[in-house]
C-alpha atoms as a PDB file:
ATOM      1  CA  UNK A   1      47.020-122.146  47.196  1.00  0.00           C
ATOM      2  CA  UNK A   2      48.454-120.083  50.429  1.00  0.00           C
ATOM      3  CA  UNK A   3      46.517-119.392  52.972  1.00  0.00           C
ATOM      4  CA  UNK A   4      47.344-116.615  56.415  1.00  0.00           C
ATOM      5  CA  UNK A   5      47.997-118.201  59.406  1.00  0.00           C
ATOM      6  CA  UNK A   6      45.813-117.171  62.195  1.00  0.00           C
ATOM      7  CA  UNK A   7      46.817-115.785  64.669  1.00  0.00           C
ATOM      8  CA  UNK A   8      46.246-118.920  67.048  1.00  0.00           C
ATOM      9  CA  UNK A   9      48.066-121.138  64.661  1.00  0.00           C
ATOM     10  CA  UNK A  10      51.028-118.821  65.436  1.00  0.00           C
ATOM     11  CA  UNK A  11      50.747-119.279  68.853  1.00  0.00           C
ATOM     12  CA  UNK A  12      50.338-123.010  68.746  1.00  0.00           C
ATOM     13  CA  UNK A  13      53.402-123.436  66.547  1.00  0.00           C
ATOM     14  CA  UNK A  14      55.563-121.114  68.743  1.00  0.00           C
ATOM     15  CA  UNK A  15      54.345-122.950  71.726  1.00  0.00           C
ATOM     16  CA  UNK A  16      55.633-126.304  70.004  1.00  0.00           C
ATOM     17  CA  UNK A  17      59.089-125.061  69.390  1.00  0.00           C
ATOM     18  CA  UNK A  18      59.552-123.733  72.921  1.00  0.00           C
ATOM     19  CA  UNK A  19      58.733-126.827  74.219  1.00  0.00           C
ATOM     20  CA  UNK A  20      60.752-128.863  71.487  1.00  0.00           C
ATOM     21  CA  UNK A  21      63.579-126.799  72.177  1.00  0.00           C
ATOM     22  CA  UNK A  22      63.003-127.277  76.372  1.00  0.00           C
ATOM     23  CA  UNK A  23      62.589-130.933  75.688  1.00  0.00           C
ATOM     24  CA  UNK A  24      66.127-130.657  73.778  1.00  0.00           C
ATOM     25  CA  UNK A  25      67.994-129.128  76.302  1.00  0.00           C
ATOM     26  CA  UNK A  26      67.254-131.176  79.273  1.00  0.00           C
ATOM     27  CA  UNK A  27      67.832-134.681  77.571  1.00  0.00           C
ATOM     28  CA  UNK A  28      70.992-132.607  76.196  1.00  0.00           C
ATOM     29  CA  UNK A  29      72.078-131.281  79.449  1.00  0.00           C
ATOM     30  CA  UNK A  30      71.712-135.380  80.608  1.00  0.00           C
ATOM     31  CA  UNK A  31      72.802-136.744  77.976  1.00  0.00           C
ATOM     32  CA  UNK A  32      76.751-134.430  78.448  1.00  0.00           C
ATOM     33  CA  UNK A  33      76.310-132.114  75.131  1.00  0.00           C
ATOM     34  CA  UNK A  34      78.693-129.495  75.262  1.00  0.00           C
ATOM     35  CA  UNK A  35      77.306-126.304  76.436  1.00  0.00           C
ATOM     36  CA  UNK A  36      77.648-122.687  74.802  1.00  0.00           C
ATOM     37  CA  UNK A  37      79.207-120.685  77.324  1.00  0.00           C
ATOM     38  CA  UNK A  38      82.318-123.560  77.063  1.00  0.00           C
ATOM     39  CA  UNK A  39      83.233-122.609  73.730  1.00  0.00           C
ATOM     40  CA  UNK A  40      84.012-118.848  74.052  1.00  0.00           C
ATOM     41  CA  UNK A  41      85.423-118.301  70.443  1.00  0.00           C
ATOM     42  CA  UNK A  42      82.719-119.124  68.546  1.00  0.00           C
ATOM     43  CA  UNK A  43      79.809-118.065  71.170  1.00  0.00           C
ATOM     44  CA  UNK A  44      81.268-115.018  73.181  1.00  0.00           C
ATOM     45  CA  UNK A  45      78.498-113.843  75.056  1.00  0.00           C
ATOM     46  CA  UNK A  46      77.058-117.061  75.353  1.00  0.00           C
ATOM     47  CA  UNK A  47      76.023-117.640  79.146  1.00  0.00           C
ATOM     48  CA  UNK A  48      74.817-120.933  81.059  1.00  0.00           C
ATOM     49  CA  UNK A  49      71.183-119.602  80.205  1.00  0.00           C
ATOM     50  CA  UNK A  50      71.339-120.393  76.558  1.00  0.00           C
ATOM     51  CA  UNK A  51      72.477-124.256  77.414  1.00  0.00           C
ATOM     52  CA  UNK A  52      73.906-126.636  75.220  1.00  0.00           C
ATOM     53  CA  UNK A  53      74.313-127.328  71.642  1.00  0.00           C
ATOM     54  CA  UNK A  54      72.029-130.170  70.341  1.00  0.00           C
ATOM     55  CA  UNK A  55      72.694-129.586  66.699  1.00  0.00           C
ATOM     56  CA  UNK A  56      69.931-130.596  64.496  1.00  0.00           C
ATOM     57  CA  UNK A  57      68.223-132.618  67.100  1.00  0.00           C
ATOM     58  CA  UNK A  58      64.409-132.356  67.506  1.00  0.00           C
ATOM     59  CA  UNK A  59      62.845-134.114  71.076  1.00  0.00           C
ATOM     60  CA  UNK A  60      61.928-137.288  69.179  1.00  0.00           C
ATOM     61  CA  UNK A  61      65.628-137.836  67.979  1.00  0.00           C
ATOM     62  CA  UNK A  62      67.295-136.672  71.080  1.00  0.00           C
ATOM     63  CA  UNK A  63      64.315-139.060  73.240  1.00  0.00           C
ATOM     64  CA  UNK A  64      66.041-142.267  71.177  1.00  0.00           C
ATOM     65  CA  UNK A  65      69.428-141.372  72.136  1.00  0.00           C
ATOM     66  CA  UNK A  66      68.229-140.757  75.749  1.00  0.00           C
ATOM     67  CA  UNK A  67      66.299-144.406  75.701  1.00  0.00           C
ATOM     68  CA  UNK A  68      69.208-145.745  74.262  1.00  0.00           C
ATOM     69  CA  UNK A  69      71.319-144.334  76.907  1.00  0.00           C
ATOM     70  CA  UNK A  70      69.132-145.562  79.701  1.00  0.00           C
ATOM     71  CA  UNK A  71      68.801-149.181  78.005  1.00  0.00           C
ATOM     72  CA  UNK A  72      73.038-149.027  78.211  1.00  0.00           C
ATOM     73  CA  UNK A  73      73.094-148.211  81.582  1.00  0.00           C
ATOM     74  CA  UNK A  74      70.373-150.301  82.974  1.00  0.00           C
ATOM     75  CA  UNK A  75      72.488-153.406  81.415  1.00  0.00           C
ATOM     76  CA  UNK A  76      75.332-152.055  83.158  1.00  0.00           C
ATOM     77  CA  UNK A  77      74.147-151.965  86.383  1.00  0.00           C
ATOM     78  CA  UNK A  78      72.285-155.308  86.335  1.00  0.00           C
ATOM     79  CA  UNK A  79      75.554-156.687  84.935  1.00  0.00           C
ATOM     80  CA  UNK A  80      77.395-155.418  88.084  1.00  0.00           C
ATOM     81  CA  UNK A  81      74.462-156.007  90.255  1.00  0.00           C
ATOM     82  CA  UNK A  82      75.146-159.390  89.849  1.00  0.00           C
ATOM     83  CA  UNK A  83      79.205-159.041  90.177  1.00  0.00           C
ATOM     84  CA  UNK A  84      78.351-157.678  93.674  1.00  0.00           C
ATOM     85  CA  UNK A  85      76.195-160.184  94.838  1.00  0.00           C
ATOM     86  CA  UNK A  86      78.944-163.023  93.530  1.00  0.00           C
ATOM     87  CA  UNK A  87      81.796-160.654  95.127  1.00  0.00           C
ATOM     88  CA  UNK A  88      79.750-160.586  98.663  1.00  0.00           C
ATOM     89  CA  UNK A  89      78.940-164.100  98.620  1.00  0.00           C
ATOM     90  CA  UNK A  90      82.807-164.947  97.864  1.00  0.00           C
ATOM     91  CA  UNK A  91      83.903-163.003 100.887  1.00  0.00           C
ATOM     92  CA  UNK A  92      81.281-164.376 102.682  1.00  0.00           C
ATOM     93  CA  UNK A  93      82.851-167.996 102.298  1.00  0.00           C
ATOM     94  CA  UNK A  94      86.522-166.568 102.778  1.00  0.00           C
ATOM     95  CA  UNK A  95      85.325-165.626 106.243  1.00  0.00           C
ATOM     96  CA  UNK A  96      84.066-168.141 107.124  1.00  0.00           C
ATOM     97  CA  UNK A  97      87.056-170.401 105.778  1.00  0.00           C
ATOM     98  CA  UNK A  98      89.390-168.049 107.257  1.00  0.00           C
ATOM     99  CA  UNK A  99      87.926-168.235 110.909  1.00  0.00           C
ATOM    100  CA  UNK A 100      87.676-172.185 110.839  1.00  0.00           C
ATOM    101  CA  UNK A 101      91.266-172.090 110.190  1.00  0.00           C
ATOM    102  CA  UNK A 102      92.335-169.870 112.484  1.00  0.00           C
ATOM    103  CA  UNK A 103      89.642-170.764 115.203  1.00  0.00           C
ATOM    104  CA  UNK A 104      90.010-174.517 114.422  1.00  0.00           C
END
């Protein structure tokens, strides 16, 4: 059985897929997808306005790769958060080694 959609359904499902597209291109933008205007052969006109190229993504999908990224980096940094503090503590001791020899 088919039924019309109303007129507010409409609205409510074009509302979704602006904001599912939005969504898309912001976490794209972030995330380094290749925008349209960059590829001139295959999008000519394309301008900085009609952003980047998420393929078949849909926010949920493209929210994982985005958490996934953040997870990476966060590891990263607290990885060389700690490198730092090792690195500043080791100069730290050189100094002082270094002016007890020289200072006696």
């Amino acid at each position: 059985m088919t039924r019309n959609v109303t007129a507010e359904e409409q609205r409510l499902r074009d509302a979704l897929s602006r904001q599912n597209d939005e969504i898309c291109q912001i976490l794209g933008q972030a995330l380094g997808y290749p925008w349209f205007k960059d590829d001139p052969k295959n999008f000519p006109d394309a301008a900085e306005v009609d952003g980047v190229c998420v393929g078949d993504h849909v926010a949920e999908s493209i929210a994982e790769e985005a958490a996934r990224a953040i997870r990476k980096l966060r590891e990263e940094t607290q990885a060389f958060s700690w490198s730092a503090f090792f690195l500043g503590h080791t100069v730290a001791c050189l100094v002082f080694v270094f002016s007890y020899l020289l200072l006696g």
